[in-house]
Structures are given as C-alpha cells and as structure tokens.
N, C-alpha and C. Protein backbone atom coordinates (compact mmCIF):
# COMPACT_ATOMS: atom_id res chain seq x y z
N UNK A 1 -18.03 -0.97 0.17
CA UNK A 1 -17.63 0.37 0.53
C UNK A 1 -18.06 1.35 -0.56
N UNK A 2 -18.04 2.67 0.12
CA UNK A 2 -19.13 3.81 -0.83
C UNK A 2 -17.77 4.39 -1.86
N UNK A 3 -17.72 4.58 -3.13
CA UNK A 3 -16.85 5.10 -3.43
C UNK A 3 -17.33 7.03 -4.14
N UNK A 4 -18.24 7.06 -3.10
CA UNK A 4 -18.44 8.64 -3.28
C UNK A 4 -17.00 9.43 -3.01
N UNK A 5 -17.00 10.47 -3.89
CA UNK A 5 -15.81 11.47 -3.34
C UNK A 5 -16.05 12.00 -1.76
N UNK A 6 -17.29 12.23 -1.24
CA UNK A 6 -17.04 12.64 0.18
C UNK A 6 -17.06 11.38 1.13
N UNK A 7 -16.71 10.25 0.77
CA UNK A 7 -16.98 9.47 1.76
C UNK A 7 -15.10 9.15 2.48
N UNK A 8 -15.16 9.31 2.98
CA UNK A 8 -13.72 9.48 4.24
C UNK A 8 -13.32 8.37 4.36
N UNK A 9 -11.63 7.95 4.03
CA UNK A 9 -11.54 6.86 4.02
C UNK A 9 -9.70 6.67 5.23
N UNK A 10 -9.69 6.08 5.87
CA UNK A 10 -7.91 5.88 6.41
C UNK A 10 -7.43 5.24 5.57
N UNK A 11 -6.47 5.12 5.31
CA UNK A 11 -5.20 4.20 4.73
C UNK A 11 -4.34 3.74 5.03
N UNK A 12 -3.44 2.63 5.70
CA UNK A 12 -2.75 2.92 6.14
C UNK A 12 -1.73 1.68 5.61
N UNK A 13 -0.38 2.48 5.16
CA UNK A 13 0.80 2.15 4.82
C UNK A 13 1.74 1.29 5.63
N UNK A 14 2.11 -0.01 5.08
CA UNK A 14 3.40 -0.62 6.02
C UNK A 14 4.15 -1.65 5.09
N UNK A 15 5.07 -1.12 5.57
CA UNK A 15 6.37 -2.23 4.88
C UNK A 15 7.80 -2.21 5.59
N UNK A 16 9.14 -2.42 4.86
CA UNK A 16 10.38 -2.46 4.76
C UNK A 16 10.79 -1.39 4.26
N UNK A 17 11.71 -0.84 5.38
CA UNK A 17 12.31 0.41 4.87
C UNK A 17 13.28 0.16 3.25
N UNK A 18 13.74 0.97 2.37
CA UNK A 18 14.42 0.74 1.71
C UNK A 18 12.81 -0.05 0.09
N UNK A 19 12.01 0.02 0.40
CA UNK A 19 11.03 -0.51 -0.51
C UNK A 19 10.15 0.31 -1.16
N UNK A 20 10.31 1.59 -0.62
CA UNK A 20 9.43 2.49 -1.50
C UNK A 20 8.35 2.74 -0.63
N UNK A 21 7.62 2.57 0.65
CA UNK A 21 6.46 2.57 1.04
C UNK A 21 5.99 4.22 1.02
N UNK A 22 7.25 5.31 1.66
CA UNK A 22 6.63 6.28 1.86
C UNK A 22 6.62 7.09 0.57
N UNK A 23 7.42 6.91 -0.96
CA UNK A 23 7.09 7.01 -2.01
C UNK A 23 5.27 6.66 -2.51
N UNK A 24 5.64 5.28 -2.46
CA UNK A 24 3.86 4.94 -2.53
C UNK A 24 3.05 5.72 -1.52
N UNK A 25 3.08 6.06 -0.62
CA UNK A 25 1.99 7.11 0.09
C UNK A 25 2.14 8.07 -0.80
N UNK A 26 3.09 8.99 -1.37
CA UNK A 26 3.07 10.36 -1.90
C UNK A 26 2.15 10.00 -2.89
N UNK A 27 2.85 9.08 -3.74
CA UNK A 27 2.21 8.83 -4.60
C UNK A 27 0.25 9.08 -5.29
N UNK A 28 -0.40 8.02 -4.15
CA UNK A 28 -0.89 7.46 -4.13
C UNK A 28 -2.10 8.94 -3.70
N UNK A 29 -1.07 9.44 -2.18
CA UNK A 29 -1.66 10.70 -2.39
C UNK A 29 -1.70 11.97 -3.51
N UNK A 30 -0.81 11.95 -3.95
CA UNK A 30 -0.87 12.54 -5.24
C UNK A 30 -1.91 12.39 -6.55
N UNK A 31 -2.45 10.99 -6.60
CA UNK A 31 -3.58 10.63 -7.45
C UNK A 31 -4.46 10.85 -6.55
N UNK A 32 -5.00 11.11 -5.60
CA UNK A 32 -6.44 11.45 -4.71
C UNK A 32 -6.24 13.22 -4.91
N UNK A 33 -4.99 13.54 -4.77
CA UNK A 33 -5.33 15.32 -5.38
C UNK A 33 -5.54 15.22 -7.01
N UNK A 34 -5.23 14.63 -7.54
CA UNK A 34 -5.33 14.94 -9.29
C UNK A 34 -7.00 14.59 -9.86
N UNK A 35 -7.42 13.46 -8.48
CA UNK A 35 -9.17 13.46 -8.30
C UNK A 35 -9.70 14.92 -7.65
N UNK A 36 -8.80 15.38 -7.31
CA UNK A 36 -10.32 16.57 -6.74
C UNK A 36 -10.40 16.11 -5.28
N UNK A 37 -9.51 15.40 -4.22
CA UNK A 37 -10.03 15.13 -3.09
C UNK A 37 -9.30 15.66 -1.74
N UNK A 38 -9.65 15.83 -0.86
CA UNK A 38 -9.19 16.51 0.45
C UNK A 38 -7.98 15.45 1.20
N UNK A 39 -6.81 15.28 0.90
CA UNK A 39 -5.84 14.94 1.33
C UNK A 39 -5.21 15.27 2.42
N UNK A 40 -4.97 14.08 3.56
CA UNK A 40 -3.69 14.23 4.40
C UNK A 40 -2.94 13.12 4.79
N UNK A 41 -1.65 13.64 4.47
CA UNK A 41 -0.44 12.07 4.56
C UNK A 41 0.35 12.34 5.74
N UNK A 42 0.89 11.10 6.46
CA UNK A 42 2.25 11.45 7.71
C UNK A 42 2.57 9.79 7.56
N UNK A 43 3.70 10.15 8.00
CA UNK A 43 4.80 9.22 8.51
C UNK A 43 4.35 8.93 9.95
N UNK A 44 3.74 7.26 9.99
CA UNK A 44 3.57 6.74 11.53
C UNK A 44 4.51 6.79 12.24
N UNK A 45 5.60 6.07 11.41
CA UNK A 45 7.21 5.19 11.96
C UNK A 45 7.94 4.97 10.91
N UNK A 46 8.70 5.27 10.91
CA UNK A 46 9.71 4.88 9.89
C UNK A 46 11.37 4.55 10.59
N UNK A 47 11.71 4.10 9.87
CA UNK A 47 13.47 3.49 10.32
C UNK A 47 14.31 4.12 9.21
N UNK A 48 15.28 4.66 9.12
CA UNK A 48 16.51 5.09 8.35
C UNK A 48 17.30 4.12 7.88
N UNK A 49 17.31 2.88 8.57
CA UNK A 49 17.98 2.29 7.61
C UNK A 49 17.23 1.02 7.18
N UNK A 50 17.94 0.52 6.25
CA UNK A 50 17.47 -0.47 5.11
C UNK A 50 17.01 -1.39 5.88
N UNK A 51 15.51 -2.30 6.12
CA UNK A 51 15.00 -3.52 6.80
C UNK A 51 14.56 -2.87 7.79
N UNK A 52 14.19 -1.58 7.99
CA UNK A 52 13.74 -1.38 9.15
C UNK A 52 12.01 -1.47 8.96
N UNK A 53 10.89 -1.34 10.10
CA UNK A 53 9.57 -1.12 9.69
C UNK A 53 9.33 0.49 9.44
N UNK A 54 8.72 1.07 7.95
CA UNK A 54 8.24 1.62 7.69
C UNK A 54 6.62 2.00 7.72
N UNK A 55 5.85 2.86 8.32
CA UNK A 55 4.14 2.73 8.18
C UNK A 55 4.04 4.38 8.05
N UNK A 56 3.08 4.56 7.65
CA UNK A 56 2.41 5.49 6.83
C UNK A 56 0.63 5.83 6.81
N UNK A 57 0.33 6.84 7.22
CA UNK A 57 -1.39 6.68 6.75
C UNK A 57 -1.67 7.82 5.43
N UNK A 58 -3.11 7.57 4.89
CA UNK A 58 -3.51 8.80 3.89
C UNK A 58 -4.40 8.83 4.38
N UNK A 59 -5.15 9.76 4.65
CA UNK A 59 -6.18 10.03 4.67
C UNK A 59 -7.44 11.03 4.09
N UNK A 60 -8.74 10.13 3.20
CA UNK A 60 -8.91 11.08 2.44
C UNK A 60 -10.58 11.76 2.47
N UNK A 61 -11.00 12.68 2.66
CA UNK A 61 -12.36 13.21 2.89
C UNK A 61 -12.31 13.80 3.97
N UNK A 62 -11.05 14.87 3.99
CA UNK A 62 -11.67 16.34 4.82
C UNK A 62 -11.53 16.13 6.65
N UNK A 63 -10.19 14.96 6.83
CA UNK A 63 -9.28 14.86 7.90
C UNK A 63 -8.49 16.35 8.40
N UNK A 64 -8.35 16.54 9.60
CA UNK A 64 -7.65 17.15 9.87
C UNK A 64 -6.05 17.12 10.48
N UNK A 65 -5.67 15.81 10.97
CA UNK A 65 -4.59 15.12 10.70
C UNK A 65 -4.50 13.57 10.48
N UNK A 66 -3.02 13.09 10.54
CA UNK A 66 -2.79 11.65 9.70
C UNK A 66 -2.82 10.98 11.20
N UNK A 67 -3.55 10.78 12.05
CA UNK A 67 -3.50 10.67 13.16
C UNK A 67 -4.41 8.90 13.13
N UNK A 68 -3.75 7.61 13.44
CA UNK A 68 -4.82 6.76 12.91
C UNK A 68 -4.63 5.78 13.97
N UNK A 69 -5.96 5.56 14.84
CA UNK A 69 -5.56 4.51 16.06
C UNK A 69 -5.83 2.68 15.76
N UNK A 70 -5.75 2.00 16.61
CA UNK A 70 -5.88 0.81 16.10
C UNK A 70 -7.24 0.51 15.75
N UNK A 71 -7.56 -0.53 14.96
CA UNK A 71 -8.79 -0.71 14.38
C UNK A 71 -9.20 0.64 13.85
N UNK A 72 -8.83 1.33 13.04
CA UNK A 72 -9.57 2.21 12.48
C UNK A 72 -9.29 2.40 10.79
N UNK A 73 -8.36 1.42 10.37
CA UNK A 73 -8.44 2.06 9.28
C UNK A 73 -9.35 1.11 7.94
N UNK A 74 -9.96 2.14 6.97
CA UNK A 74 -10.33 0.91 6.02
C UNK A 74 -9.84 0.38 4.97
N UNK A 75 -8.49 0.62 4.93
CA UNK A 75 -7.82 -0.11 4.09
C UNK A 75 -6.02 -0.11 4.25
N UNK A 76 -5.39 -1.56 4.48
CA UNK A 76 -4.34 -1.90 4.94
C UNK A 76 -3.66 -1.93 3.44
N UNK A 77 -2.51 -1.06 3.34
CA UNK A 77 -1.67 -1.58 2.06
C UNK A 77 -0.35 -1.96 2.86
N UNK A 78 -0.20 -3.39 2.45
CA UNK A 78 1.05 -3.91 3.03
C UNK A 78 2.16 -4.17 1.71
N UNK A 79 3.41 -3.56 1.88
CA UNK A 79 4.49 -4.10 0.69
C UNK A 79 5.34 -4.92 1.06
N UNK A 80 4.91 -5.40 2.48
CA UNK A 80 5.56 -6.81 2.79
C UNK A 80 4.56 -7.57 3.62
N UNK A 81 4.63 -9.31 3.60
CA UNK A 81 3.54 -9.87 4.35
C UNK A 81 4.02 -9.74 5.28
N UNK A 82 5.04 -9.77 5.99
CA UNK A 82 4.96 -9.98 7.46
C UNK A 82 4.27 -8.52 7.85
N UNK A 83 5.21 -7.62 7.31
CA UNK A 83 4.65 -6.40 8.16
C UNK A 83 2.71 -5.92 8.08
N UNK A 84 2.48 -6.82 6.36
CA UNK A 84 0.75 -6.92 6.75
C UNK A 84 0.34 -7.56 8.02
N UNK A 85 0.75 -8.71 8.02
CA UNK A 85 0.44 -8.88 9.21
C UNK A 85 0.67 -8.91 10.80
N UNK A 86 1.47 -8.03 10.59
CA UNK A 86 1.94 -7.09 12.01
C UNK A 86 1.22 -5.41 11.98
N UNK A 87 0.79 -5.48 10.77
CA UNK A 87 -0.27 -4.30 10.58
C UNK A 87 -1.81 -4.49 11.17
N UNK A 88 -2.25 -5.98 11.19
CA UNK A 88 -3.64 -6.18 10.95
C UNK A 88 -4.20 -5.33 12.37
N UNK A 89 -3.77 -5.09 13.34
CA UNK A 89 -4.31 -4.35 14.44
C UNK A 89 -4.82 -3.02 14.29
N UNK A 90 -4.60 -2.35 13.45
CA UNK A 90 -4.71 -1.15 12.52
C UNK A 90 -6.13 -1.41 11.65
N UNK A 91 -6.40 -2.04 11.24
CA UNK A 91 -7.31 -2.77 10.24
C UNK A 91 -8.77 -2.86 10.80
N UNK A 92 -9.63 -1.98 10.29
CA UNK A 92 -11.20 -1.93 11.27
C UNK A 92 -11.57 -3.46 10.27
N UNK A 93 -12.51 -4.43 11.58
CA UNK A 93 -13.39 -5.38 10.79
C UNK A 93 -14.14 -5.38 9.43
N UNK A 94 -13.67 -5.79 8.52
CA UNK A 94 -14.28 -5.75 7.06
C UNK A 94 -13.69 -4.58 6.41
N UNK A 95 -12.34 -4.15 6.73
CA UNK A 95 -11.82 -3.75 5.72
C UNK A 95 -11.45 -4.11 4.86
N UNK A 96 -10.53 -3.36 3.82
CA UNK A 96 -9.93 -3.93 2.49
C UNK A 96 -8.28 -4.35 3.30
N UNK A 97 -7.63 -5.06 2.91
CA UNK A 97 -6.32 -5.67 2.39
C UNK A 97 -5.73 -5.42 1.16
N UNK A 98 -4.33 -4.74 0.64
CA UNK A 98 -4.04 -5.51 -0.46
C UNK A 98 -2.63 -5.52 -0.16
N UNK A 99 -1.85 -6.48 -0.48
CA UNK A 99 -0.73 -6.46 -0.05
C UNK A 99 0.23 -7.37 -0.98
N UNK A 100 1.09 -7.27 -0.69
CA UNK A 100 2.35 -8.19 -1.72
C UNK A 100 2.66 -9.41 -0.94
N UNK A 101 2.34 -10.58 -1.87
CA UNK A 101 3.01 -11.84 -1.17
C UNK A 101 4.42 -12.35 -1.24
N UNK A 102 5.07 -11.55 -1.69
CA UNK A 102 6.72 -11.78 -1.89
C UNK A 102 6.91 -11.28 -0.80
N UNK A 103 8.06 -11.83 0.43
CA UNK A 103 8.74 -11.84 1.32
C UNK A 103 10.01 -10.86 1.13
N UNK A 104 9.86 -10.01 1.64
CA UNK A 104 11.47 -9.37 2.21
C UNK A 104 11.77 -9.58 3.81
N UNK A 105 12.32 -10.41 3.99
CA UNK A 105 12.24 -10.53 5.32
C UNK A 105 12.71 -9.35 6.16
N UNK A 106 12.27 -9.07 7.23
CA UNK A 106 12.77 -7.55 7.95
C UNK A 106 13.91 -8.05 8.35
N UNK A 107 14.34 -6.91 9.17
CA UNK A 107 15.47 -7.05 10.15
C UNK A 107 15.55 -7.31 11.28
N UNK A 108 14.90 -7.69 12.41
CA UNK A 108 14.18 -8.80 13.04
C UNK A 108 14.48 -10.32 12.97
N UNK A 109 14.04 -10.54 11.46
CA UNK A 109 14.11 -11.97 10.88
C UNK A 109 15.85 -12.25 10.73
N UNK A 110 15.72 -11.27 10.07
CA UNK A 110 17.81 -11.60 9.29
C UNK A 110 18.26 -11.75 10.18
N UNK A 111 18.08 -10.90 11.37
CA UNK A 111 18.73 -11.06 12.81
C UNK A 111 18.53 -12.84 13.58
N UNK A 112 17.63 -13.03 13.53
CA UNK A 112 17.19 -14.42 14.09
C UNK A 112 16.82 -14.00 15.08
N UNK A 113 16.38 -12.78 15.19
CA UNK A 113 15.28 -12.27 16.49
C UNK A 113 13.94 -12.36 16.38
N UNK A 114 13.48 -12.89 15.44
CA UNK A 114 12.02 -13.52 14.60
C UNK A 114 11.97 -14.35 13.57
N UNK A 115 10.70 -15.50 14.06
CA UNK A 115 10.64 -16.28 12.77
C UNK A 115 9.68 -15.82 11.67
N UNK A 116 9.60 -15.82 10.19
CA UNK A 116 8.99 -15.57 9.29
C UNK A 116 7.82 -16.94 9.61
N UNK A 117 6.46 -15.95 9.72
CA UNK A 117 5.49 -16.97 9.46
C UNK A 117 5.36 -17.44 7.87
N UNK A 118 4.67 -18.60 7.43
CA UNK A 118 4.02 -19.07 6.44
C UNK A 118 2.90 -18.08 5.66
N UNK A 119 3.00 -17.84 4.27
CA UNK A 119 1.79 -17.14 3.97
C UNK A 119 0.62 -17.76 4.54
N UNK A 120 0.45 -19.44 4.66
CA UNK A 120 -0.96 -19.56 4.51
C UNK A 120 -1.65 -19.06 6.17
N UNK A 121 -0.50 -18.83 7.16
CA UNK A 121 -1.07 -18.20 8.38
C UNK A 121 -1.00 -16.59 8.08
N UNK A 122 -0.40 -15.88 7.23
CA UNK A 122 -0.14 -14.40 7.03
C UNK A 122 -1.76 -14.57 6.37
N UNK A 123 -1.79 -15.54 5.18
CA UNK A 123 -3.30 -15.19 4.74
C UNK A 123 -4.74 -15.27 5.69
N UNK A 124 -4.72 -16.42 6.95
CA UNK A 124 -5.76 -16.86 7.27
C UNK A 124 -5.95 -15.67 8.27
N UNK A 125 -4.90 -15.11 8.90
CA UNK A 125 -5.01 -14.20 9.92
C UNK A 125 -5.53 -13.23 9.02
N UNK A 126 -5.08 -12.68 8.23
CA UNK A 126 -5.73 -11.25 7.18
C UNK A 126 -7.43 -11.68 7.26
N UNK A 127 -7.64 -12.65 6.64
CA UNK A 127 -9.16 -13.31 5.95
C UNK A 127 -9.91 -13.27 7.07
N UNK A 128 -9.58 -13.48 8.33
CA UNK A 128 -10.25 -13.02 9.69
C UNK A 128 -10.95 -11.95 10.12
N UNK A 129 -10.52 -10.95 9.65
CA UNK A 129 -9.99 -9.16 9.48
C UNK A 129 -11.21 -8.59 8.81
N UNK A 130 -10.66 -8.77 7.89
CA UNK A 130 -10.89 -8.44 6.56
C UNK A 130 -11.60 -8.80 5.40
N UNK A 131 -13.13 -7.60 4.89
CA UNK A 131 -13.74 -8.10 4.10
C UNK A 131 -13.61 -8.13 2.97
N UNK A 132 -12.28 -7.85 2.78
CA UNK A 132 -11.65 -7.73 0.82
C UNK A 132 -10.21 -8.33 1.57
N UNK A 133 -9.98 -9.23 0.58
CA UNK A 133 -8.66 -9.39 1.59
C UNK A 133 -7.44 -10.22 0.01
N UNK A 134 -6.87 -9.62 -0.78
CA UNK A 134 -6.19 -9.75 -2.00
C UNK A 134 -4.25 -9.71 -1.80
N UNK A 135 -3.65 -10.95 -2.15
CA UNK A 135 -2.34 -11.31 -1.89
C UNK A 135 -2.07 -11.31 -3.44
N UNK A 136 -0.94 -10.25 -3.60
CA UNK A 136 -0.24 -10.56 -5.39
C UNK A 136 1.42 -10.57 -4.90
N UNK A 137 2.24 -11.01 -6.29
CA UNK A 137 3.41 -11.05 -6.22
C UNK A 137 3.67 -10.21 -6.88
N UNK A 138 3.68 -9.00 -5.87
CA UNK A 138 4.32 -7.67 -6.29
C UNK A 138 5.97 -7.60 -6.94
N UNK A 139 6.43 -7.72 -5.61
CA UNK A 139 8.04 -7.67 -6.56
C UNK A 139 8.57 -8.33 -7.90
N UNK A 140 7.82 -9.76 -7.45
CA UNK A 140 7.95 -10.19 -9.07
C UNK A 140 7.27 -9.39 -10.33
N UNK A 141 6.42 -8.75 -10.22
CA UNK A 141 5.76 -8.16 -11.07
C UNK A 141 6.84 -6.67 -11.36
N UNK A 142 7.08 -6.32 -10.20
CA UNK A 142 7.96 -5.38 -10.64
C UNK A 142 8.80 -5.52 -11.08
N UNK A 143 9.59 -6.42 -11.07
CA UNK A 143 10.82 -7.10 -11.63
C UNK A 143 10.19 -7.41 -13.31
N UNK A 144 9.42 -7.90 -13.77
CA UNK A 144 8.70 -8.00 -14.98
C UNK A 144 8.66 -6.85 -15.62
N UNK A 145 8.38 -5.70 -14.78
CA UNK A 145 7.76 -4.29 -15.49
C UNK A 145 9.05 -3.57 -15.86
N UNK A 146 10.14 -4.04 -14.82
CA UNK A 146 11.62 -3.38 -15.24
C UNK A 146 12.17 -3.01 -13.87
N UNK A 147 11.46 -3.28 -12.73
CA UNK A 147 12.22 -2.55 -11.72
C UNK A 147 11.24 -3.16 -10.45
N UNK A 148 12.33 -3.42 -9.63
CA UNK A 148 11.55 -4.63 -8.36
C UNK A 148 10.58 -3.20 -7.38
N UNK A 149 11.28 -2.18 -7.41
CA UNK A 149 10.40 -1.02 -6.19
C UNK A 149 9.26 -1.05 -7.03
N UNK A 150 8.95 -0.64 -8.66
CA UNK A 150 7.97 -0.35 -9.06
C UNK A 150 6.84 -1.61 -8.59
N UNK A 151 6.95 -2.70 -8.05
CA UNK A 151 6.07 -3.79 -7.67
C UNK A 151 5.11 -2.51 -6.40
N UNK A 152 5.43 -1.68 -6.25
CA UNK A 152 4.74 -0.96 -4.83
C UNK A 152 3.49 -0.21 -6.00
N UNK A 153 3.56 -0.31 -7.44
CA UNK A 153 2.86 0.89 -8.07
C UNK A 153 1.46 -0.28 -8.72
N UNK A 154 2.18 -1.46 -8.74
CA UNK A 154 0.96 -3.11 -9.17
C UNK A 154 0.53 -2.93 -7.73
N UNK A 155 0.78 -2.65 -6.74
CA UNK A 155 -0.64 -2.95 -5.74
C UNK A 155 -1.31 -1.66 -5.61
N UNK A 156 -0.48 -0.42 -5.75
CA UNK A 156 -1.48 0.74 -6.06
C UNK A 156 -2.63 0.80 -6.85
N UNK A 157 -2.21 -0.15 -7.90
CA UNK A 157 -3.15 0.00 -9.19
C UNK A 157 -4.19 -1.12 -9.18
N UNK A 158 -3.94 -2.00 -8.08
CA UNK A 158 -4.75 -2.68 -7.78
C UNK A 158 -5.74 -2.22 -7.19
N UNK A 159 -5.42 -1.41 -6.32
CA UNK A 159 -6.32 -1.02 -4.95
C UNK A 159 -6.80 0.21 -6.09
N UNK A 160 -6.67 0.49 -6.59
CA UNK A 160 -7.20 2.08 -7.36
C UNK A 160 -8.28 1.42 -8.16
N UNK A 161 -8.20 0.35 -8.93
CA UNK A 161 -8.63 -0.70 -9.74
C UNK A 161 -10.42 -1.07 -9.08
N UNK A 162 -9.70 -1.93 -7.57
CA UNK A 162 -11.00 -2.49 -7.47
C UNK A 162 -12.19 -1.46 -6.89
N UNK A 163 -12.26 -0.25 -6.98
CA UNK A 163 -13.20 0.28 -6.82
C UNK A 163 -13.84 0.77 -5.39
N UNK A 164 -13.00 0.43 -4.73
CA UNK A 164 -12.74 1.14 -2.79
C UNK A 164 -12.60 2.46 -2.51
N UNK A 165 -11.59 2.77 -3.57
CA UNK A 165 -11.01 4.46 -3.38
C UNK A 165 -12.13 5.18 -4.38
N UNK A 166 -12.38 6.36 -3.96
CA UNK A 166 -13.14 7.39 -4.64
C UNK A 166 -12.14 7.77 -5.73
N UNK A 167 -11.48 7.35 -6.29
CA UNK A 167 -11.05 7.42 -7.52
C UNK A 167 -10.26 6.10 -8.55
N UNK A 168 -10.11 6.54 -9.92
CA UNK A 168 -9.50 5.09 -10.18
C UNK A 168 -8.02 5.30 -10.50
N UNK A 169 -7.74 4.25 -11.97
CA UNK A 169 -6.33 4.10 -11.89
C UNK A 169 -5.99 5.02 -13.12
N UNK A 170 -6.82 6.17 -13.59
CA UNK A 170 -6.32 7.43 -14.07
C UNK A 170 -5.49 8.45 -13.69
N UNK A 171 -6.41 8.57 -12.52
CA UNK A 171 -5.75 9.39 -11.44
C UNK A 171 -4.50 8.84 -10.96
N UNK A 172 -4.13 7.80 -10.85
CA UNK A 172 -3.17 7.16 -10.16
C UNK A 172 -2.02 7.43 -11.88
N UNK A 173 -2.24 7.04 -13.16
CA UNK A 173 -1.84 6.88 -14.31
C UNK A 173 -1.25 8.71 -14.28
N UNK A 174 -1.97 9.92 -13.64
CA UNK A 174 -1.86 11.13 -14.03
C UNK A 174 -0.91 11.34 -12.56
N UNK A 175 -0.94 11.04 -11.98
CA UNK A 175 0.22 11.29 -10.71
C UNK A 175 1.50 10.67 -11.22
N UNK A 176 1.71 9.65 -11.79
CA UNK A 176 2.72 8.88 -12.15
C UNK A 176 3.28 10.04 -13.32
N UNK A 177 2.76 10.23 -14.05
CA UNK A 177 3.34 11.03 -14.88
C UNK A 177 3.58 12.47 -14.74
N UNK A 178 2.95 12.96 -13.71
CA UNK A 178 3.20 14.15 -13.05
C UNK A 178 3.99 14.49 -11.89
N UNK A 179 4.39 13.25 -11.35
CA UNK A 179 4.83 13.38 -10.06
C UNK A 179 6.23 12.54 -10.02
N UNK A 180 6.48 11.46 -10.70
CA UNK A 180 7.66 10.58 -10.93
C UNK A 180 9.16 11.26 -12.03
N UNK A 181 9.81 11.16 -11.86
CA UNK A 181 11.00 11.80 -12.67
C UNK A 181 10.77 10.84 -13.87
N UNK A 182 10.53 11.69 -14.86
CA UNK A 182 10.66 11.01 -16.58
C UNK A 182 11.28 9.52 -16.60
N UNK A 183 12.50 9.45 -16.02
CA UNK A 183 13.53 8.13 -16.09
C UNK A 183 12.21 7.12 -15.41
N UNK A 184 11.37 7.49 -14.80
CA UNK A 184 10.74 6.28 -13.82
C UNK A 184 9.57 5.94 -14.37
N UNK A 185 8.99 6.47 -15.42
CA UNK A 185 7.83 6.90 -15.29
C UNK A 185 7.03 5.47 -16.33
N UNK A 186 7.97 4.93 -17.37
CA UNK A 186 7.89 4.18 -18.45
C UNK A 186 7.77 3.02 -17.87
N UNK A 187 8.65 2.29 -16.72
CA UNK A 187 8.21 1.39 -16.24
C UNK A 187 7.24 1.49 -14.48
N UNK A 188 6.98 2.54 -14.01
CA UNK A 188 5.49 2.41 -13.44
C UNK A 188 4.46 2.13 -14.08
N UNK A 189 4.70 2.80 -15.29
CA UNK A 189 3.12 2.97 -16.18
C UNK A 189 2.93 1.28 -16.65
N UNK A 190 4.32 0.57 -16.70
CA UNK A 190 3.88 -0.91 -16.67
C UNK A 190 3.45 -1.43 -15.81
N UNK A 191 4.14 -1.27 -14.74
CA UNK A 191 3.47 -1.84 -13.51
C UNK A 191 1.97 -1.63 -13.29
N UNK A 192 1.88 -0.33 -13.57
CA UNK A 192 0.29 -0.21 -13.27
C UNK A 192 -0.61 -1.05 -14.30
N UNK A 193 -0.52 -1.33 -16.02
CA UNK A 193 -1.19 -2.31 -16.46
C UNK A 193 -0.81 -3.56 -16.02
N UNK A 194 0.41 -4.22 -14.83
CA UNK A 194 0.22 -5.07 -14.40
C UNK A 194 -0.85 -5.34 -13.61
N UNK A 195 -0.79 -4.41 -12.77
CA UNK A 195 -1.65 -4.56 -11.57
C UNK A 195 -3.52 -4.57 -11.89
N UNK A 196 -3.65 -4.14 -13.10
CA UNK A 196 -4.81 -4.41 -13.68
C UNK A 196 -5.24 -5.29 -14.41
N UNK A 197 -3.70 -6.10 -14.38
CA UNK A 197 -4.46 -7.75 -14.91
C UNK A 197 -4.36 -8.84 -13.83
N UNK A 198 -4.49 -8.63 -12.30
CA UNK A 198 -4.33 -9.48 -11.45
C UNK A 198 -5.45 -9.19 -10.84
C-alpha cells in the first residue's frame, strides 16, 4: 500500500463497548490531522452499554462522509478478536488487519447466545482476507504500560508503525499529548513504545 499523503484510505473500527474503540478513532484521527491530512470520522454502531458491539470508520484523503460499505475498507482495526472477525466483511481483499488477540468476550457470549471461536479459526479466517494480517496481546500490554484501555494505543502504534498510514507514530506520539488529559498521557506514551517493539 502507497503511503503518499493523497492516497485515500477507509478504516474501520470494531470492538466492545466499554474498551475505548471510539476514543481510539478520535485519537487516531487526531494524529492524521497533526500530519496535515483530510479527515473524516463517524460512529457505524455503537451500544451504550458495557459488552455491547462498538464500530467506527476514519477516513482519510479528501472523503466526504464516514459512509463505508462491505468490502471496502483497507484497513480493519479490531480491539477484540471476535468482533475482528465479525468485522472481516468490511475488509476489501488484501487489506491490512491489526487487531488484539486478548478476548473480551461480548455480550452475546456471556449471555450463552454465542460461542467464542478459537483464535486459530479467528486467525485463519483473517489470513484469507487479508494481505497484512498482525494478532498482538493488546490488553496485556496495556496492563504492562499501566492501564488495560491503553492496550487500544499498542495497536495504534502498531498500525502507525508499519508503514500503511500516510503518517507515522509521531503524529500519533503528538495527538497523545495534545489530545489526552495530562493524567493519561504518561502511560499511552508507554503503550505506544510498546507497540513498537511487537
């Protein structure tokens, strides 16, 4: 993938309510404005309460809305596996993946109205998909850095990292500190040199 500033990219956000996902969109959009780039964010779906499915798109290079149909986007950020892979329909052939392999099970599951698949079928179905396709243990990492939500800022900094997005993990390093309340800011900025050693 081209990582020119005009090259137009979807994004699209999914997780567990209560996990930070639509934080990480601001975020995330917030480091694509501190690059210099044409930003637009919306809320797909979201749930109000805790375990519900949360999704999200960004979109960046001169969109006119967050409007994103199936198969179209080029890059899936999942902060939970199941919901990655209840995302993958969203996901154009040979996109990027990056997602957290720590389990929060939804509310669905807790209910016993769904079974939790196995990563190694959450992975094989992604690897199908997808021509970048990267599983970390986010929460644990956040939990390391000082704080289990900040695990949503190690896959930001991943995806900022490997060189997909028209910008890197400066921009992402200058949103964090511009955009996060002081109290938060000491352990994102860990998380994010986590996410640059995975």
């Amino acid at each position: 993938m081209s990582t020119s500033k005009n090259k137009r990219l979807r994004i699209y956000f999914t997780g567990v309510g209560g996990q930070g996902t639509l934080t990480a969109t601001k975020l995330l959009a917030d480091a694509a404005l501190e690059a210099g780039l044409d930003v637009v964010a919306g809320e797909v779906h979201g749930m109000a309460q805790r375990g519900g499915v949360v999704e999200s798109v960004l979109m960046l290079g001169g969109w006119r809305s967050p409007r994103l149909d199936l198969g179209e986007a080029d890059v899936l950020l999942g902060f939970e596996p199941l919901e990655t892979l209840r995302g993958l329909p969203y996901l154009k052939p040979g996109g990027a993946i990056f997602s957290s392999s720590d389990a929060l099970p939804p509310l669905s599951v807790s209910l016993g109205q769904a079974a939790y698949p196995g990563m190694t079928h959450i992975k094989a179905q992604a690897q199908q998909i997808a021509g970048i396709c990267r599983f970390m243990p986010c929460r644990s990492l956040g939990q390391q850095a000082g704080s289990v939500q900040s695990g949503n800022t190690v896959l930001l900094s991943a995806v900022c990292a490997s060189g997909i997005l028209p910008f890197g993990t400066e921009a992402l390093e200058a949103a964090i500190r511009n955009t996060l309340p002081s109290r938060l800011q000491d352990v994102n900025l860990k998380a994010l040199e986590l996410g640059l050693s995975i």
